[in-house]
C-alpha atoms as a PDB file:
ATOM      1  CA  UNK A   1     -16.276   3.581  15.115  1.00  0.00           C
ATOM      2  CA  UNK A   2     -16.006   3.046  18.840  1.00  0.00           C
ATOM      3  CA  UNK A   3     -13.546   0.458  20.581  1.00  0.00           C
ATOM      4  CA  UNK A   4     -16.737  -1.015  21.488  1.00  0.00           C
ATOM      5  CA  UNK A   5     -17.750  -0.996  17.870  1.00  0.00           C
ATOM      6  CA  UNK A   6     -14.872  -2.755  16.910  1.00  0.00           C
ATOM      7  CA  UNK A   7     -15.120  -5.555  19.497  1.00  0.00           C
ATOM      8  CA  UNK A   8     -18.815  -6.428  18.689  1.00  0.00           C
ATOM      9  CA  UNK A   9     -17.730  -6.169  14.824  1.00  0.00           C
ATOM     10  CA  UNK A  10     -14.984  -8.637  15.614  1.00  0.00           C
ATOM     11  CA  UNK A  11     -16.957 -11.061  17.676  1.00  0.00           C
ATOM     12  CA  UNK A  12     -19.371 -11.221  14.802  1.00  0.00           C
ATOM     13  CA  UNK A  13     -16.913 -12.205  12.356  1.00  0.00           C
ATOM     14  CA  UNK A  14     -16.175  -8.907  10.530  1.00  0.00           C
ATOM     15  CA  UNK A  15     -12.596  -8.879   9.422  1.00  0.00           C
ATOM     16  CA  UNK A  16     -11.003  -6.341   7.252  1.00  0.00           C
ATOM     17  CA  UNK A  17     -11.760  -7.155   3.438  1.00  0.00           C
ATOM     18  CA  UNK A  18      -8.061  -7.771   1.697  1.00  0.00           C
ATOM     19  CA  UNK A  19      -7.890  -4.943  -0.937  1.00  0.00           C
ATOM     20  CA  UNK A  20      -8.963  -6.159  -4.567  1.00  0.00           C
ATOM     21  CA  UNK A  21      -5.379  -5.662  -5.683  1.00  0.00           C
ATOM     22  CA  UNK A  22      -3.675  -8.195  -3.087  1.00  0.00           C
ATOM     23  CA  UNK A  23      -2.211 -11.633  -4.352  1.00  0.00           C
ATOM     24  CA  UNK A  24      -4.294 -14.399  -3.501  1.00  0.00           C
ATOM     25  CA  UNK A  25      -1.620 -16.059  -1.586  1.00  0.00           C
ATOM     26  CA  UNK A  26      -1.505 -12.680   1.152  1.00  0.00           C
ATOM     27  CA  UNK A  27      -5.520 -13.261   1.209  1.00  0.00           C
ATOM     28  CA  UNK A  28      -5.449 -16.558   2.265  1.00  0.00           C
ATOM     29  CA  UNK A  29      -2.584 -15.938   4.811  1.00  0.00           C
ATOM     30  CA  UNK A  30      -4.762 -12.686   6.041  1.00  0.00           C
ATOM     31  CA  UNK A  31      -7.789 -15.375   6.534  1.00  0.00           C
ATOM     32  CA  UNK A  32      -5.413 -17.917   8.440  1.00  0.00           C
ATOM     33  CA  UNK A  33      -4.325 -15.261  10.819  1.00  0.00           C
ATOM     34  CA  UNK A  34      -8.082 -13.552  11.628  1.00  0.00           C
ATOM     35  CA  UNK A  35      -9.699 -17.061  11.798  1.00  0.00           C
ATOM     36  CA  UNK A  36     -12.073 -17.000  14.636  1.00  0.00           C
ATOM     37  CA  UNK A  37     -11.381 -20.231  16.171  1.00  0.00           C
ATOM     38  CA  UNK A  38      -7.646 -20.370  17.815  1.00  0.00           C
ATOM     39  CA  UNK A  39      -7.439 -23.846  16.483  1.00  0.00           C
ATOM     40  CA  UNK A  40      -7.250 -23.047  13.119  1.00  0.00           C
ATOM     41  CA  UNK A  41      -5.481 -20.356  13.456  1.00  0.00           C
ATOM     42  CA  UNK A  42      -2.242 -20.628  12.069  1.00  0.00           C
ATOM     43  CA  UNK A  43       0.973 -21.170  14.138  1.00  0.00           C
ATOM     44  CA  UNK A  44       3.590 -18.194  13.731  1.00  0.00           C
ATOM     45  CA  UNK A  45       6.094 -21.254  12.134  1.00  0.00           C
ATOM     46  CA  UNK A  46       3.403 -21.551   9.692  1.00  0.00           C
ATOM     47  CA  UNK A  47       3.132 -17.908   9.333  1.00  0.00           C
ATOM     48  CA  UNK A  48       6.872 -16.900   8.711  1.00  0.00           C
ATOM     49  CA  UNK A  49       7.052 -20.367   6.435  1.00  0.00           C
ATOM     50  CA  UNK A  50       4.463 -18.585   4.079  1.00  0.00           C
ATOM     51  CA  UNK A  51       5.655 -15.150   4.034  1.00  0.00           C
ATOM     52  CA  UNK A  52       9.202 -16.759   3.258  1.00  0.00           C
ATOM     53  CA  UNK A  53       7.534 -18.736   0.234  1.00  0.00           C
ATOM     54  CA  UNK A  54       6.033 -14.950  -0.576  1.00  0.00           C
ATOM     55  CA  UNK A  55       9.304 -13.628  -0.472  1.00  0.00           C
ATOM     56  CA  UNK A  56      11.187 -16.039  -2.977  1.00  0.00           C
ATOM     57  CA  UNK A  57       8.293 -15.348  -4.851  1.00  0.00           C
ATOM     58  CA  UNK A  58       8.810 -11.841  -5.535  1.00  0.00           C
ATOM     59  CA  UNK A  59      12.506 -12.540  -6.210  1.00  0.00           C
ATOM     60  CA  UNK A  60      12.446 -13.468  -8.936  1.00  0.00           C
END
């Protein structure tokens, strides 16, 4: 695929599919950061909040 594949994939909302294996909870933070609009984009607080809550997660 071309760099000017990618862009025209991109602009019409292809995003890379989350493998089938991948927690739900990386998914939906995978979705928050690709989100089309900026707006609902989430905020990189937001971000490192959730990966920190993924973290404790897996420490246990």
């Amino acid at each position: 695929m071309t760099v000017a594949e990618v862009i025209i994939n991109v602009k019409d909302g292809y995003r890379i599919p989350s493998p089938d294996a991948m927690p739900n909870r990386l998914q939906t933070l995978q979705r928050n950061c690709f989100a089309t609009e900026a707006s609902k984009r989430w905020s990189m607080v937001q971000i490192r909040r959730e990966i920190e809550m993924i973290c404790l997660q897996f420490q246990d």
